[in-house]
Protein backbone atom coordinates (compact mmCIF):
# COMPACT_ATOMS: atom_id res chain seq x y z
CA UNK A 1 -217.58 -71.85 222.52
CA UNK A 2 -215.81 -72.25 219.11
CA UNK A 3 -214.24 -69.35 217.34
CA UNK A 4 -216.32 -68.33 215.14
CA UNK A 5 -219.59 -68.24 217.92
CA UNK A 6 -216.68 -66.18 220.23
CA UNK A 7 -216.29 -63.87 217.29
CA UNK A 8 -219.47 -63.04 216.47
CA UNK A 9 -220.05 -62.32 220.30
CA UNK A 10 -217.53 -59.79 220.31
CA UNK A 11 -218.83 -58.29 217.50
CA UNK A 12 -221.97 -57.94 219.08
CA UNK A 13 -220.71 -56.39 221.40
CA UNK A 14 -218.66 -53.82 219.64
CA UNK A 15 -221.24 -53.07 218.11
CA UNK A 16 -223.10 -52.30 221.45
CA UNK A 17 -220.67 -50.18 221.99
CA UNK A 18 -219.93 -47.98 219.16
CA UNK A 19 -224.10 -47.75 219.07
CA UNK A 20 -223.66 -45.72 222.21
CA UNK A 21 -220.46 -43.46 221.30
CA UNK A 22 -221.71 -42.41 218.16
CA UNK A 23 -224.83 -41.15 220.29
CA UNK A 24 -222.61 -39.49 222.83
CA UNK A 25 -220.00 -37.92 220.29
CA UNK A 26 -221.41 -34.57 217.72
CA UNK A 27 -221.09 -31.17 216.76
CA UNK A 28 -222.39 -31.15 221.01
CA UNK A 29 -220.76 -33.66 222.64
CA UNK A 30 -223.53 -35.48 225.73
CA UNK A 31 -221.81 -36.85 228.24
CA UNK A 32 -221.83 -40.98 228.01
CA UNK A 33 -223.64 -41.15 231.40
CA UNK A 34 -226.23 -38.86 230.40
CA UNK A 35 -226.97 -40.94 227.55
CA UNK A 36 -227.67 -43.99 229.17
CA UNK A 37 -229.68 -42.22 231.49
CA UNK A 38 -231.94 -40.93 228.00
CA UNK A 39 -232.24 -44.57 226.85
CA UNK A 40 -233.43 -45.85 229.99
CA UNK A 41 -235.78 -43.26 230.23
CA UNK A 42 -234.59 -41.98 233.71
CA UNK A 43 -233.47 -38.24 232.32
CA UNK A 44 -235.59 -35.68 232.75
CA UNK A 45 -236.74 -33.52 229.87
CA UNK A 46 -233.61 -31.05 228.64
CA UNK A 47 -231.91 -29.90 225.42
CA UNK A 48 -229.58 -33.28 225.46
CA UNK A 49 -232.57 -35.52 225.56
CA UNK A 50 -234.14 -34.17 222.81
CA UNK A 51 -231.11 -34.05 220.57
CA UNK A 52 -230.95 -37.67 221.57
CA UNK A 53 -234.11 -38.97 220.84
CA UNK A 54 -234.89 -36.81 217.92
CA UNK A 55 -231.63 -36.75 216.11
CA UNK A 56 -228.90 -38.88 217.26
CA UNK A 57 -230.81 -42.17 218.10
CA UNK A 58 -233.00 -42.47 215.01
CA UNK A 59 -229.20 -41.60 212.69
CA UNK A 60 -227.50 -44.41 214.74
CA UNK A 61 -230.42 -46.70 214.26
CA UNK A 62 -229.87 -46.13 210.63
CA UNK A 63 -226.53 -46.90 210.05
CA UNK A 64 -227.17 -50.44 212.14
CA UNK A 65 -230.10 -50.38 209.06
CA UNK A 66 -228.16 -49.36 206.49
CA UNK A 67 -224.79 -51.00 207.15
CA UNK A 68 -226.22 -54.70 207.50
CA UNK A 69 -228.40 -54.40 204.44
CA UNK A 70 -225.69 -53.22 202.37
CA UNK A 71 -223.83 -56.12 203.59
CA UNK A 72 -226.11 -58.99 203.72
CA UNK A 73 -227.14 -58.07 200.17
CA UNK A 74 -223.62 -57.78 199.03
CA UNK A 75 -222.88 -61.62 200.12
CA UNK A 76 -226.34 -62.32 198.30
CA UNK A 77 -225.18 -61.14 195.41
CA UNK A 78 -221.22 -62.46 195.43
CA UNK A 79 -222.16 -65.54 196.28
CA UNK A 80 -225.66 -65.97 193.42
CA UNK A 81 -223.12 -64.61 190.60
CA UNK A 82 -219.96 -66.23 191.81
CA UNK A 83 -218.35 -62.87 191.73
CA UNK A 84 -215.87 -61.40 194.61
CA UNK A 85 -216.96 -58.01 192.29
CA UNK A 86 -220.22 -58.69 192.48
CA UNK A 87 -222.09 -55.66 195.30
CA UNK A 88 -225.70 -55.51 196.28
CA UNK A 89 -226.26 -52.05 192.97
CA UNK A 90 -224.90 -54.43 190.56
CA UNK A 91 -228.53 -55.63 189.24
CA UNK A 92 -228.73 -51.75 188.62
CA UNK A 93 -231.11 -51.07 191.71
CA UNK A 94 -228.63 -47.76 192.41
CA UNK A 95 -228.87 -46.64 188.92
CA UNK A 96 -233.00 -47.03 188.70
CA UNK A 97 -233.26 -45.00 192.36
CA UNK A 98 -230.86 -42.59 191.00
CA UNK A 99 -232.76 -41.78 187.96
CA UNK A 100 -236.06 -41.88 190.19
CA UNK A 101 -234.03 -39.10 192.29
CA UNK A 102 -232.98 -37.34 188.64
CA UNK A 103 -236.40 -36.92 187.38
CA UNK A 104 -237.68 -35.23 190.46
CA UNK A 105 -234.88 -32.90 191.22
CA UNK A 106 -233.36 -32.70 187.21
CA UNK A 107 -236.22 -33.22 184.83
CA UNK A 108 -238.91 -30.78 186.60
CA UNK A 109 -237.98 -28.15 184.22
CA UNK A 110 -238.69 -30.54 181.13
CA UNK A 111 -241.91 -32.22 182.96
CA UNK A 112 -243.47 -29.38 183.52
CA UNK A 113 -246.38 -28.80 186.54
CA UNK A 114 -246.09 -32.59 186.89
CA UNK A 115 -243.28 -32.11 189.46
CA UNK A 116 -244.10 -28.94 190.73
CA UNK A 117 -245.75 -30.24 194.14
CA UNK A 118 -243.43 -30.64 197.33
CA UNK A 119 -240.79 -30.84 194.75
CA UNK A 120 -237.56 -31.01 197.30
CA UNK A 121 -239.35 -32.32 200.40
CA UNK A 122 -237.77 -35.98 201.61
CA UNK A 123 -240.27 -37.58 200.95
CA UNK A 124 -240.76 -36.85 197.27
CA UNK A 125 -237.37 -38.50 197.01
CA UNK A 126 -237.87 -41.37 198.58
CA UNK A 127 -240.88 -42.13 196.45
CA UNK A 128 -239.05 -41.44 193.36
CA UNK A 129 -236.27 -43.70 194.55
CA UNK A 130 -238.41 -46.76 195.26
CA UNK A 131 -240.36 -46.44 191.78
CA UNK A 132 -236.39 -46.20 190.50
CA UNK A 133 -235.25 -49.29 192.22
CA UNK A 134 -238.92 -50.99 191.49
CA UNK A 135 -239.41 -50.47 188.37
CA UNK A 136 -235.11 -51.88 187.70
CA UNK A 137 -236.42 -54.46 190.21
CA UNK A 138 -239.45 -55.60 187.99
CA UNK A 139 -237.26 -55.51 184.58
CA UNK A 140 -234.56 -57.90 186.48
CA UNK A 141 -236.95 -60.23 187.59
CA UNK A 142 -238.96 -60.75 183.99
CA UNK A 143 -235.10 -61.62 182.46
CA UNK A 144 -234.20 -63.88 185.57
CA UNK A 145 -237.31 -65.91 184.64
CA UNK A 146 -236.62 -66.40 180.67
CA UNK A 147 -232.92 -66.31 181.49
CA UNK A 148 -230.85 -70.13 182.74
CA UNK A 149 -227.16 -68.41 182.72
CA UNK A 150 -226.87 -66.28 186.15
CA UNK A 151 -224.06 -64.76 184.47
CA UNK A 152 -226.38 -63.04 181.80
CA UNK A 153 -228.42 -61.58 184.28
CA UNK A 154 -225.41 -60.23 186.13
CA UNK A 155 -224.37 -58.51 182.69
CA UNK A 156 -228.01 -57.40 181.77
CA UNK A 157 -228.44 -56.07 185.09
CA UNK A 158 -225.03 -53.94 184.30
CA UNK A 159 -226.57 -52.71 181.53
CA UNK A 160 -229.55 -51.23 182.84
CA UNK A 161 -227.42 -49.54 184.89
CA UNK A 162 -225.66 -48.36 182.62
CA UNK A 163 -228.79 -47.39 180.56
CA UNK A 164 -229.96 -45.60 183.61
CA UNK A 165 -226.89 -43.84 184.26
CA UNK A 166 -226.38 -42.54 180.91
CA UNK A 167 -229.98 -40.73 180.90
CA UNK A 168 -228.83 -39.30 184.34
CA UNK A 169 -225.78 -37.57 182.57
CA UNK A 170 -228.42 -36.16 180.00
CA UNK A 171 -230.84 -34.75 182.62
CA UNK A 172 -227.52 -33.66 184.54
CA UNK A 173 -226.10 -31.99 180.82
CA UNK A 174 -229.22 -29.83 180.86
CA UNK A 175 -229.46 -28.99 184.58
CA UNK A 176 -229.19 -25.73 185.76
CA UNK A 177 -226.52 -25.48 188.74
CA UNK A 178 -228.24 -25.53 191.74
CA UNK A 179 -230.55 -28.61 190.91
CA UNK A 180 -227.94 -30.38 189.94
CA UNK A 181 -225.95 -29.42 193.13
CA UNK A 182 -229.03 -30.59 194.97
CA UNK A 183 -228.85 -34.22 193.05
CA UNK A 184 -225.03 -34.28 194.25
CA UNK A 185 -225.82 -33.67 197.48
CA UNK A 186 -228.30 -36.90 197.60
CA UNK A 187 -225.79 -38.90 196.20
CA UNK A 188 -223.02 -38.59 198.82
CA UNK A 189 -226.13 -40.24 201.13
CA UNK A 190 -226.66 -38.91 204.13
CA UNK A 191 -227.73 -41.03 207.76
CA UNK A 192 -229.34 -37.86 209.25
CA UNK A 193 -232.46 -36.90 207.42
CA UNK A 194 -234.99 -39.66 208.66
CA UNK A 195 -237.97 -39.32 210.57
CA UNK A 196 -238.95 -41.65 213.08
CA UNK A 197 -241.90 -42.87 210.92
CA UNK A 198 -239.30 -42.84 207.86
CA UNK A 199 -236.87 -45.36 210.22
CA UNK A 200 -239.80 -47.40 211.09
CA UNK A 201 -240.14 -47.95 207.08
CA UNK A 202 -236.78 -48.73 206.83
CA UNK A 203 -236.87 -51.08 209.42
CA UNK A 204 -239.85 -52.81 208.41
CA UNK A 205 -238.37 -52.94 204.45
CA UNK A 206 -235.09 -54.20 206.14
CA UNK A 207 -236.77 -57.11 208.27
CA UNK A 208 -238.64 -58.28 205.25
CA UNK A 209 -235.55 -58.70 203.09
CA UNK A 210 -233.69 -60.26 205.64
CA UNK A 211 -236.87 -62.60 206.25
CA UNK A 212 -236.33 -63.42 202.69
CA UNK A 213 -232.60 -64.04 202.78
CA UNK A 214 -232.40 -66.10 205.84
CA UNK A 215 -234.70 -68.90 203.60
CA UNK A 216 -231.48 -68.92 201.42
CA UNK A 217 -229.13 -70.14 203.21
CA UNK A 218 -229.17 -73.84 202.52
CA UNK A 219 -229.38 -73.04 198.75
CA UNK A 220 -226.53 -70.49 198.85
CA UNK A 221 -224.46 -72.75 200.57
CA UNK A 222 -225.08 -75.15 197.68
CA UNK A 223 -224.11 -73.03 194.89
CA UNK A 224 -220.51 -72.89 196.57
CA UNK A 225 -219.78 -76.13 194.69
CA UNK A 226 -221.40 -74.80 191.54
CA UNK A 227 -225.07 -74.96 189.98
CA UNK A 228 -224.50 -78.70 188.48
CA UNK A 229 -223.82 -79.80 192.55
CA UNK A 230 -226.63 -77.70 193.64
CA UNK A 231 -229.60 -79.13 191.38
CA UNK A 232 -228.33 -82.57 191.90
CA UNK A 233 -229.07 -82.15 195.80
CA UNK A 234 -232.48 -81.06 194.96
CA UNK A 235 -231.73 -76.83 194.86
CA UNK A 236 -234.45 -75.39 192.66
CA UNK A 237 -231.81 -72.83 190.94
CA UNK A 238 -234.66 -70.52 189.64
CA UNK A 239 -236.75 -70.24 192.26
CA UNK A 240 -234.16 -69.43 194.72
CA UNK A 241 -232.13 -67.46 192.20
CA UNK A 242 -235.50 -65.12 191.63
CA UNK A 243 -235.72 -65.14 195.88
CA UNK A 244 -231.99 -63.92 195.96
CA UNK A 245 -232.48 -61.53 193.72
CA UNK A 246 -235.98 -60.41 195.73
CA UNK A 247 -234.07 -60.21 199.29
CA UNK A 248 -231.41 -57.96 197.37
CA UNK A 249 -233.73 -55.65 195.79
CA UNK A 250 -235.65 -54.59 199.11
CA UNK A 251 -232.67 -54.68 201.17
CA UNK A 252 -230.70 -52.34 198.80
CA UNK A 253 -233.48 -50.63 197.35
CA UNK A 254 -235.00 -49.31 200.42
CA UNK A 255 -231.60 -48.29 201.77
CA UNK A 256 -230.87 -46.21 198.35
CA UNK A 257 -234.32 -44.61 198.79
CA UNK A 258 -234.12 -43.74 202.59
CA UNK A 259 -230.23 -42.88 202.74
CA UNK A 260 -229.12 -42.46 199.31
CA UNK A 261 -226.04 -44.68 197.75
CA UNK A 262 -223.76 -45.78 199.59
CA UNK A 263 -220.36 -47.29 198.59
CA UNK A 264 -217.80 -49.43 200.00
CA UNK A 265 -219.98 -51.72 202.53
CA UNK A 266 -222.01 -53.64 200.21
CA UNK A 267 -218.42 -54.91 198.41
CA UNK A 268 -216.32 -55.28 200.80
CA UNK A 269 -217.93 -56.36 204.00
CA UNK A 270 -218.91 -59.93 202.77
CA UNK A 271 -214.40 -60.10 202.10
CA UNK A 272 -213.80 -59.20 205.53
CA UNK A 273 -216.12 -61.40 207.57
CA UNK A 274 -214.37 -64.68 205.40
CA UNK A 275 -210.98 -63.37 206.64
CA UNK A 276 -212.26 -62.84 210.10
CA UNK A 277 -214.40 -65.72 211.01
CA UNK A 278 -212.47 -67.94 208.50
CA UNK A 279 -216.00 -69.94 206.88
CA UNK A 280 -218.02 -70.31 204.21
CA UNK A 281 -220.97 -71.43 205.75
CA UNK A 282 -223.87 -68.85 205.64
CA UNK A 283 -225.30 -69.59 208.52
CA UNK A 284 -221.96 -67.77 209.76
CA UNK A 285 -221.25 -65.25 206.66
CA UNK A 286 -224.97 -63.92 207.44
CA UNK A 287 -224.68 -62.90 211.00
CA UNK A 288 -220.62 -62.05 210.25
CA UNK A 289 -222.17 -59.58 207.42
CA UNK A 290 -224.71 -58.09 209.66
CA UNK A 291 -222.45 -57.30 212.51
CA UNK A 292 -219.73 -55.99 210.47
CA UNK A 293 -221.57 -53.89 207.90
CA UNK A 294 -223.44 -52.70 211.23
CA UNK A 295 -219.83 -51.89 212.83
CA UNK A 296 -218.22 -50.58 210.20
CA UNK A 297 -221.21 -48.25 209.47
CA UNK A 298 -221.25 -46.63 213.12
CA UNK A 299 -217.74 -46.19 212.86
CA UNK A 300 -218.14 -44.34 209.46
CA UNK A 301 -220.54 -41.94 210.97
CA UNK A 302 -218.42 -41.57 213.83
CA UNK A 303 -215.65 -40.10 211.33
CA UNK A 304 -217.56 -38.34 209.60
CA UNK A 305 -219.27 -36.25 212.91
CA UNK A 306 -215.94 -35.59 214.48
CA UNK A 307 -216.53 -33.17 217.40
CA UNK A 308 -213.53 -31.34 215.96
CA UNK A 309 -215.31 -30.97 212.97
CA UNK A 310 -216.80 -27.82 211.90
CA UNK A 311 -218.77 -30.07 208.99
CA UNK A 312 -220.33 -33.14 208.91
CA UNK A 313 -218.40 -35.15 205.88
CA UNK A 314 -220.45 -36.92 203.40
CA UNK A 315 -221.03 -40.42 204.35
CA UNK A 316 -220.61 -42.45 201.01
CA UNK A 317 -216.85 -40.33 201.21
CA UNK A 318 -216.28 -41.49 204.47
CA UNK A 319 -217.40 -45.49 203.69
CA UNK A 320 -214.32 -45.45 201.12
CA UNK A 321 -211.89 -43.26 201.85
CA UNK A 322 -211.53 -44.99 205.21
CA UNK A 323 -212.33 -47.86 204.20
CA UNK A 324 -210.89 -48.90 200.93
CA UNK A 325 -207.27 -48.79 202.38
CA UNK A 326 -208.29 -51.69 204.86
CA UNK A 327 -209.83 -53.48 202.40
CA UNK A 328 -206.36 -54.09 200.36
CA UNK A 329 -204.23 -53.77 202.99
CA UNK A 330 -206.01 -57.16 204.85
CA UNK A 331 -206.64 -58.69 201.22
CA UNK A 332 -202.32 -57.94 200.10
CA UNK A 333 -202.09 -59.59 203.92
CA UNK A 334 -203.98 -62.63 202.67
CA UNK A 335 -202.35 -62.89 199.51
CA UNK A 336 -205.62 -65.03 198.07
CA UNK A 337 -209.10 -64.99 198.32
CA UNK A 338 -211.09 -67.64 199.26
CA UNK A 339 -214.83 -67.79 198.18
């Protein structure tokens, strides 16, 4: 088995792994055989079963969700634009679900009885979200169609973000404090609020995106050598460029709307799995990004839901200030970055 086949193997199963401590480990720690007992349905109904399968299970499942969308559209998007920057908000997908989010929690007191309906529930904010990221989404797509240069489309997309952003800071100006302390709140992001009905949408968003993504490969492994090579060996740069842009939208948009924004995974993962697996091949980046969003994800929550804890720590702080430091300490390591 070459290397890279033996690494993503491992990572598999590490992943494996970690899935099954970060069910274990909480605020009530289960014991690791009781667990497996739960999953293969041989426990019998008790208070550790149910936190299991109603809590713990459907959060873990979520950050195997959340992690390998971030990542898979964060290679998307480095690898469209050319850009080691480049993350899977920078079309301003984060900054349209965040102003979704900002309406419903911020501008209720300026709309009126509009918003006055299941204001705060969870699912209010998801909706809000995905018309956020949608409505971004539609406005990205109408400029990559009358736009040739991917570059300005990577710069328009920046500024509807920071369009976006700046009308957030307004609503936020004229908030009173405990609305706007609820719109904090959904901006760290949070793992632990989903339904089982709410993961099955989030599941079924991220299957579709990375339906979409997987018919990129060939193309994105094209436009390593640069749009001139790619259209001379037959890559239709628009069309795939608009189906890039598509996977990344529902990828990252659903994940903003379910979880809230997350940081740190969507940038850096796609750096790590080239220093770890060594290619530039998708057909190895994409599994690579998967695992290793997925990994670094449970590992995150793990962190953050310390038994020792008396908290939980917010996730999008936990996704950086963990994370970050690796980041530059394996980048200093490799002294230059290979794309």
């Amino acid at each position: 088995m070459q290397k890279p086949k033996r690494l993503l193997f491992l990572g598999i199963l590490l992943v494996i792994i970690f899935f099954l401590i970060n069910i274990s480990f909480g605020s009530a720690a289960i014991p690791f055989e009781e667990v497996l007992k739960i999953l293969s349905f041989q426990a019998e109904d008790s208070v550790e079963k149910y936190i299991v399968l109603s809590y713990r299970l459907p959060k873990a499942i979520t950050a195997i969700l959340v992690g390998s969308g971030l990542a898979l559209s964060g290679l998307l998007m480095q690898t469209l634009f050319r850009n080691p920057l480049a993350g899977p908000y920078v079309l301003g997908l984060s900054s349209g679900a965040s102003l979704g989010v900002a309406l419903v929690i911020l501008g209720s007191q300026f709309l009126g009885g509009l918003l006055t309906i299941n204001l705060f529930n969870n699912t209010s904010i998801i909706i809000a979200s995905s018309l956020g990221s949608f409505l971004v989404l539609l406005a990205v797509l109408v400029v990559a169609r009358r736009v040739r240069d991917t570059m300005a489309i990577l710069i328009i997309g920046l500024m509807f973000a920071s369009f976006t952003a700046a009308a957030v800071s307004i609503l936020s100006y004229f908030s009173d404090a405990e609305k706007l302390q609820q719109y904090i709140f959904w901006s760290f992001g949070s793992l632990g609020d989903l339904t089982w009905e709410e993961v099955i949408w989030l599941a079924s968003s991220w299957f579709i995106g990375l339906s979409l993504s997987l018919l990129t490969i060939k193309p994105l492994n094209a436009l390593l050598l640069g749009e001139a090579y790619a259209q001379s060996v037959g890559t239709q740069i628009k069309k795939n460029r608009i189906l890039v842009i598509l996977a990344t939208s529902i990828l990252a948009g659903s994940i903003t709307a379910f979880a809230g924004p997350i940081a740190f995974i969507g940038l850096a993962v796609p750096h790590l799995a080239r220093l770890i697996i060594k290619q530039s091949n998708h057909a190895f980046l994409f599994p690579a990004c998967i695992i290793l969003g997925s990994l670094l994800m449970l590992i995150s929550d793990l962190i953050a839901q310390m038994p020792s804890f008396q908290f939980t720590l917010p996730i999008n702080a936990v996704t950086s200030l963990f994370g970050a430091p690796v980041v530059i300490w394996l980048l200093v390591r490799k002294k230059k970055m290979s794309f």
